[in-house]
N, C-alpha and C. Protein backbone atom coordinates (compact mmCIF):
# COMPACT_ATOMS: atom_id res chain seq x y z
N UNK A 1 -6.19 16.27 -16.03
CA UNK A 1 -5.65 17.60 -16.21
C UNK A 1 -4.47 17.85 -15.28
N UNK A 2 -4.39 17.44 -14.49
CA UNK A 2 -3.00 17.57 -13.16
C UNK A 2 -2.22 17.00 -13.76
N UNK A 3 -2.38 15.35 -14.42
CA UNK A 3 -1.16 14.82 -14.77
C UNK A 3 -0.40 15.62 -16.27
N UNK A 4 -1.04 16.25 -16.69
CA UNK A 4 -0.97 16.87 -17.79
C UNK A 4 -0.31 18.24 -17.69
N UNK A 5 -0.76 18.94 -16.58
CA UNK A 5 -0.17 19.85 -16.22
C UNK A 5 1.00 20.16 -15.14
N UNK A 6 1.38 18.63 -14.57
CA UNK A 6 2.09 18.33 -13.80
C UNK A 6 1.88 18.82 -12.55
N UNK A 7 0.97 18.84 -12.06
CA UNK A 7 0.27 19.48 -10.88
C UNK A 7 0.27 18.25 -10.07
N UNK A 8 1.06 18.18 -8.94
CA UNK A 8 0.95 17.47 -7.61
C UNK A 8 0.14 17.12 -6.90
N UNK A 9 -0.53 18.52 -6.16
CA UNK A 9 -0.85 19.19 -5.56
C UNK A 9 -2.16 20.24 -5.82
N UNK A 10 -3.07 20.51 -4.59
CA UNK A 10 -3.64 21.48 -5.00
C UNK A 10 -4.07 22.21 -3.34
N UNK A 11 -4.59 23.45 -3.66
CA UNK A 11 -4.86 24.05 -1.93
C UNK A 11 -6.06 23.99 -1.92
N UNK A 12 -6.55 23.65 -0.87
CA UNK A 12 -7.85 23.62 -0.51
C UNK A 12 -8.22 25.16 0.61
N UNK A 13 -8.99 25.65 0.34
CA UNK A 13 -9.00 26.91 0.76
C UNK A 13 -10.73 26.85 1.38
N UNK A 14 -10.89 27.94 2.23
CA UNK A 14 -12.47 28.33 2.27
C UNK A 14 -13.07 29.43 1.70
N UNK A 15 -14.19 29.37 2.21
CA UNK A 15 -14.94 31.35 1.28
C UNK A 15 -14.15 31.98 1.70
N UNK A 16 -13.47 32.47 2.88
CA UNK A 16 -12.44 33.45 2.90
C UNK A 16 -10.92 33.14 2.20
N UNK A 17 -10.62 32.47 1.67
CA UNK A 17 -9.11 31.98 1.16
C UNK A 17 -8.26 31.85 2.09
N UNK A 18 -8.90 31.24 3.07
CA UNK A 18 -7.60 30.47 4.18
C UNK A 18 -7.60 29.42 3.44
N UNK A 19 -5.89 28.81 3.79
CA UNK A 19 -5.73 27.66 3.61
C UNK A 19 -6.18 26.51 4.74
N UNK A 20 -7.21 25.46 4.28
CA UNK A 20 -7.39 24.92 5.28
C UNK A 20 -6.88 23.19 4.82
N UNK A 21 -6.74 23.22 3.78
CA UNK A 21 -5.57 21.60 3.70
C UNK A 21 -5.46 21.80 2.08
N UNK A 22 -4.47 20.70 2.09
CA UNK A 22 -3.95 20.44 0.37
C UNK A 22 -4.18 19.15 0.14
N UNK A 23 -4.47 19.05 -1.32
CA UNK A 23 -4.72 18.00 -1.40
C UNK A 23 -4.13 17.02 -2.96
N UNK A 24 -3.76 15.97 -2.58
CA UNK A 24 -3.08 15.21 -3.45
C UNK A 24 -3.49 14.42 -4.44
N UNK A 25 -3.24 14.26 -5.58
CA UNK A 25 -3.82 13.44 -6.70
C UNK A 25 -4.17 11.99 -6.56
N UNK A 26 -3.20 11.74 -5.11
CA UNK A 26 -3.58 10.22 -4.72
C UNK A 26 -5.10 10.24 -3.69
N UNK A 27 -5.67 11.65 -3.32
CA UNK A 27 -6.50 11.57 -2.16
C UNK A 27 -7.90 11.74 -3.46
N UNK A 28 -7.33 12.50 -4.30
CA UNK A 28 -8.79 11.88 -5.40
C UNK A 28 -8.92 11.01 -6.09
N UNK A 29 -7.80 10.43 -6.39
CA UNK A 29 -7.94 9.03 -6.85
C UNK A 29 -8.32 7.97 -5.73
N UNK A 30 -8.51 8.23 -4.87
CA UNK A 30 -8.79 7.15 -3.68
C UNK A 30 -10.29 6.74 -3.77
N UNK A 31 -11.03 8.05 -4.25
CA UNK A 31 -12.47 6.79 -4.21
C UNK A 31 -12.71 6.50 -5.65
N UNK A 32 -11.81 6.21 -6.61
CA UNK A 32 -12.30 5.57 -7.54
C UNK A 32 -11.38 3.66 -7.35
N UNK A 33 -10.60 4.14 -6.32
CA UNK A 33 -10.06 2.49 -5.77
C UNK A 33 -10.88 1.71 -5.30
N UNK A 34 -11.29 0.67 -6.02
CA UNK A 34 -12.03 -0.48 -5.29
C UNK A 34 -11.73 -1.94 -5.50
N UNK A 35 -12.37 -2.60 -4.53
CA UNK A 35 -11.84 -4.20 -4.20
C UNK A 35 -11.76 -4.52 -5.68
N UNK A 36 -10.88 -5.83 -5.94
CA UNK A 36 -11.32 -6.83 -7.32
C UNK A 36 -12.92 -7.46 -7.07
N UNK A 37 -12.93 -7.23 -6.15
CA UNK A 37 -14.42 -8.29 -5.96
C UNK A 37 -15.43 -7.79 -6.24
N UNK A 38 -15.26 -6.57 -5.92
CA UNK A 38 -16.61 -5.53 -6.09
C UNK A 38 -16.39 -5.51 -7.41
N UNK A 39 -15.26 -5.03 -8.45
CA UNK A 39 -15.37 -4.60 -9.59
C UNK A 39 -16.18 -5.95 -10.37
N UNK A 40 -15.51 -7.24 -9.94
CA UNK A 40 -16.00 -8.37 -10.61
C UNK A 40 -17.39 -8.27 -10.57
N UNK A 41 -18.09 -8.37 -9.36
CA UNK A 41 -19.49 -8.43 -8.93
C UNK A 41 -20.10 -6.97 -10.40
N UNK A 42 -19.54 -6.24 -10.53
CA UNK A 42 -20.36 -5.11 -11.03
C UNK A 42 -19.92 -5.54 -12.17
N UNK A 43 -18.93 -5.63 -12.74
CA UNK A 43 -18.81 -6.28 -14.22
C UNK A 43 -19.56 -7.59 -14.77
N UNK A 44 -20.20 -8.45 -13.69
CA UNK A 44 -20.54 -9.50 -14.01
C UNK A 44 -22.23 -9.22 -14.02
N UNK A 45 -22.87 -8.25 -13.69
CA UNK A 45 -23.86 -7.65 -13.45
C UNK A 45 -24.27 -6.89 -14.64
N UNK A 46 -22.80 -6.00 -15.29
CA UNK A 46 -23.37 -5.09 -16.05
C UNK A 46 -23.50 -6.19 -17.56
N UNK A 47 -22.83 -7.25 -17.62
CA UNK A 47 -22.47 -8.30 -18.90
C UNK A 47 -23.95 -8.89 -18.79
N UNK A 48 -24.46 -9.29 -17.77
CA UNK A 48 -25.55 -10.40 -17.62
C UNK A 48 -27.10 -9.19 -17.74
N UNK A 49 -26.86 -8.25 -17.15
CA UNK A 49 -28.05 -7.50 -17.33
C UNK A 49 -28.26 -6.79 -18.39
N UNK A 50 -27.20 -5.93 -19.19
CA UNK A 50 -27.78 -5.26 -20.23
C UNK A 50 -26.93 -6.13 -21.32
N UNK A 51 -26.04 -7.11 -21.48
CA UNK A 51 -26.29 -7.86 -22.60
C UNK A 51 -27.29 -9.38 -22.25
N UNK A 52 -27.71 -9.33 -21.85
CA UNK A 52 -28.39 -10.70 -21.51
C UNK A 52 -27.65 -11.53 -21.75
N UNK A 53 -26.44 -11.51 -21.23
CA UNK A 53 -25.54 -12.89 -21.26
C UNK A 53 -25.70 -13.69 -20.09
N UNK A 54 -25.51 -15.41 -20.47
CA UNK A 54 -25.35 -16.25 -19.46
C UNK A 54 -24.38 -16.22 -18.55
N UNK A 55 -24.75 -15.79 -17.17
CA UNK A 55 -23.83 -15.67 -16.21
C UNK A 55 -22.50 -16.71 -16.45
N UNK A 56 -23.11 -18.14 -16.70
CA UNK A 56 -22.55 -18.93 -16.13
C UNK A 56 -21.79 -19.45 -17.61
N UNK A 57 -21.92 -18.21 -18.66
CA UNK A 57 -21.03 -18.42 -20.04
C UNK A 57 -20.15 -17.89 -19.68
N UNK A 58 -20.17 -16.44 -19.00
CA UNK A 58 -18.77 -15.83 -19.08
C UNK A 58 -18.18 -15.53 -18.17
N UNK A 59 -16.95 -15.56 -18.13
CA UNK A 59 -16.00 -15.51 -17.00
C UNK A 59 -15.45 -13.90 -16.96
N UNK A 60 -15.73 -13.92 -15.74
CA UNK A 60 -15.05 -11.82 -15.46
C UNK A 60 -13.94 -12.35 -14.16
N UNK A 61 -12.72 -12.18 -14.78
CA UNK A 61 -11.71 -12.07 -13.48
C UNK A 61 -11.21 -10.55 -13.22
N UNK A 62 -10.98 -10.30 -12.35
CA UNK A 62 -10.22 -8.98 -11.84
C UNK A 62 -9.19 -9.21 -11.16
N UNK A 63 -7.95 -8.49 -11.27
CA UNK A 63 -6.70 -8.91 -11.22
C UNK A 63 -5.73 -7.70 -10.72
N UNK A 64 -5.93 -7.10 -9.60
CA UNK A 64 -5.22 -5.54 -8.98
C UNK A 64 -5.79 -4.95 -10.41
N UNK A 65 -7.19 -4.56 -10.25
CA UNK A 65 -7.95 -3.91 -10.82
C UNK A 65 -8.15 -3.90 -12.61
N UNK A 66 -7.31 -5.28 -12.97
CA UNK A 66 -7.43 -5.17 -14.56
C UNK A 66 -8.25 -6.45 -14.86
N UNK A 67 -9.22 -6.23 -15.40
CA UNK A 67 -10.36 -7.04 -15.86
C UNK A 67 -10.17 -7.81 -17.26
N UNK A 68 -10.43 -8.95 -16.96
CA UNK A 68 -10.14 -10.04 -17.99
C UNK A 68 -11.10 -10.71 -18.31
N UNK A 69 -12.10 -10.69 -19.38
CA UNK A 69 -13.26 -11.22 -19.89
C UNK A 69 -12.78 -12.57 -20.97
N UNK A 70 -13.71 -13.55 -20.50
CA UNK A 70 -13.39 -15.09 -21.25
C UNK A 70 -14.69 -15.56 -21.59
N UNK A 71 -14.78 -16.12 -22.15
CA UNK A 71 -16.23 -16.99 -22.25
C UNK A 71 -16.62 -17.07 -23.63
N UNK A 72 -17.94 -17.28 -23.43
CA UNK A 72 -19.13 -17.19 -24.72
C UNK A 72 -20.15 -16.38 -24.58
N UNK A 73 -20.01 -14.96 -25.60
CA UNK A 73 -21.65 -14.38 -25.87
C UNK A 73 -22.48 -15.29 -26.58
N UNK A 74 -23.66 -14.73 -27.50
CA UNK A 74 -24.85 -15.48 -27.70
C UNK A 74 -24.43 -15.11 -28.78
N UNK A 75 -24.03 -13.84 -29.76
CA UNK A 75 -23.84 -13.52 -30.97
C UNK A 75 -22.26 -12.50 -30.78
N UNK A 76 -21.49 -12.76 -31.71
CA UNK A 76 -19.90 -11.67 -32.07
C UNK A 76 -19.89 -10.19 -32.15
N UNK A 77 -21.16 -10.34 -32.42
CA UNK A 77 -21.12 -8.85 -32.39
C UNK A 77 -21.69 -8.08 -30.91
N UNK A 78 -21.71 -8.82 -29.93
CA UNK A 78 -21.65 -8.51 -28.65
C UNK A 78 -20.57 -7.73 -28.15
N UNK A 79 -19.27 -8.62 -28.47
CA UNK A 79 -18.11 -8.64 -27.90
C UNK A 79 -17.80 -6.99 -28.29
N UNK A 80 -17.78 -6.53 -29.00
CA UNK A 80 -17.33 -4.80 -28.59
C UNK A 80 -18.28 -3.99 -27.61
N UNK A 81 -19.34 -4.74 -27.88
CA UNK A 81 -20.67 -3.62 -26.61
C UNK A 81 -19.69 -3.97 -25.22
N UNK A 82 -19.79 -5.06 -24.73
CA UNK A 82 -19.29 -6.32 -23.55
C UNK A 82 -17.94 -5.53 -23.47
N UNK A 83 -16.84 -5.09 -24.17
CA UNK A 83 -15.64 -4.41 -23.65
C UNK A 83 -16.06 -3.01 -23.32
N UNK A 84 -16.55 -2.74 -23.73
CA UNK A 84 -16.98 -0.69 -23.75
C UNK A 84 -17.73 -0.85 -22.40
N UNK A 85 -18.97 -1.74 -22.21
CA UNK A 85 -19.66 -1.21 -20.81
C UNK A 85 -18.62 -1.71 -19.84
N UNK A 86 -17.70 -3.33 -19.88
CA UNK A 86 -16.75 -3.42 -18.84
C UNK A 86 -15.47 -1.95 -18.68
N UNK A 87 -15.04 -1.59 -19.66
CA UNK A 87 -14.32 -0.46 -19.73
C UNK A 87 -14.84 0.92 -19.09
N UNK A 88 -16.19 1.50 -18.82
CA UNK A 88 -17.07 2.03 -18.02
C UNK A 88 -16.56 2.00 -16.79
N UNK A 89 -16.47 0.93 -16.07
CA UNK A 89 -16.62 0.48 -14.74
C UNK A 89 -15.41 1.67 -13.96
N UNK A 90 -16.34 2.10 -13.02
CA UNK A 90 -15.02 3.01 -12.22
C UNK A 90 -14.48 2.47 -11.16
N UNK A 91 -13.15 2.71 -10.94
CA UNK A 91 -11.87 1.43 -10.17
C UNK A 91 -11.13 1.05 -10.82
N UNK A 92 -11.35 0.92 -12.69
CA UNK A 92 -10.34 -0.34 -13.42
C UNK A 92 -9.04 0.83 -13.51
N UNK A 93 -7.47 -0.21 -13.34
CA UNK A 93 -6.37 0.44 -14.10
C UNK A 93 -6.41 0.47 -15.37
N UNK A 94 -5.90 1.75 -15.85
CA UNK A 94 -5.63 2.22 -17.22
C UNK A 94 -4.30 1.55 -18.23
């Protein structure tokens, strides 16, 4: 909604409406930033646990946060579940 509305910026205020800091679209986007490693580790977790895929079929690289899936599922019609839960993952670039 900020980028949409071109909003920078926002004030951070208290119950009385002092200003007590502002805050930037980069300071909330900051905790959805995380390592490649972590994202890999959780993408390779969410592929192997709720599709029961063989770890050691598929390959999850992460790459300044863009995820690249290779390998072999067990059946084709995996492969759209397997992009949607990796697409889930919070951290990936858009």
């Amino acid at each position: 909604m900020l980028r949409a509305h071109r909003i920078k910026r926002l004030p951070a205020v208290n119950a009385d409406g002092k200003l007590i800091d502002i805050i930037s679209r980069a300071n909330l986007l900051r905790v959805f930033v995380r390592p490649d490693t972590e994202i890999t580790a959780e993408a390779s977790a969410v592929l192997s646990e709720i599709l029961l895929a063989d770890p050691a079929a598929i390959r999850v690289t992460v790459d300044d946060s863009v995820v690249t899936l290779g390998g072999r599922l067990a059946s084709q019609d995996r492969i759209d579940p397997a992009v949607r839960l990796t697409e889930a993952i919070d951290g990936l670039s858009q």
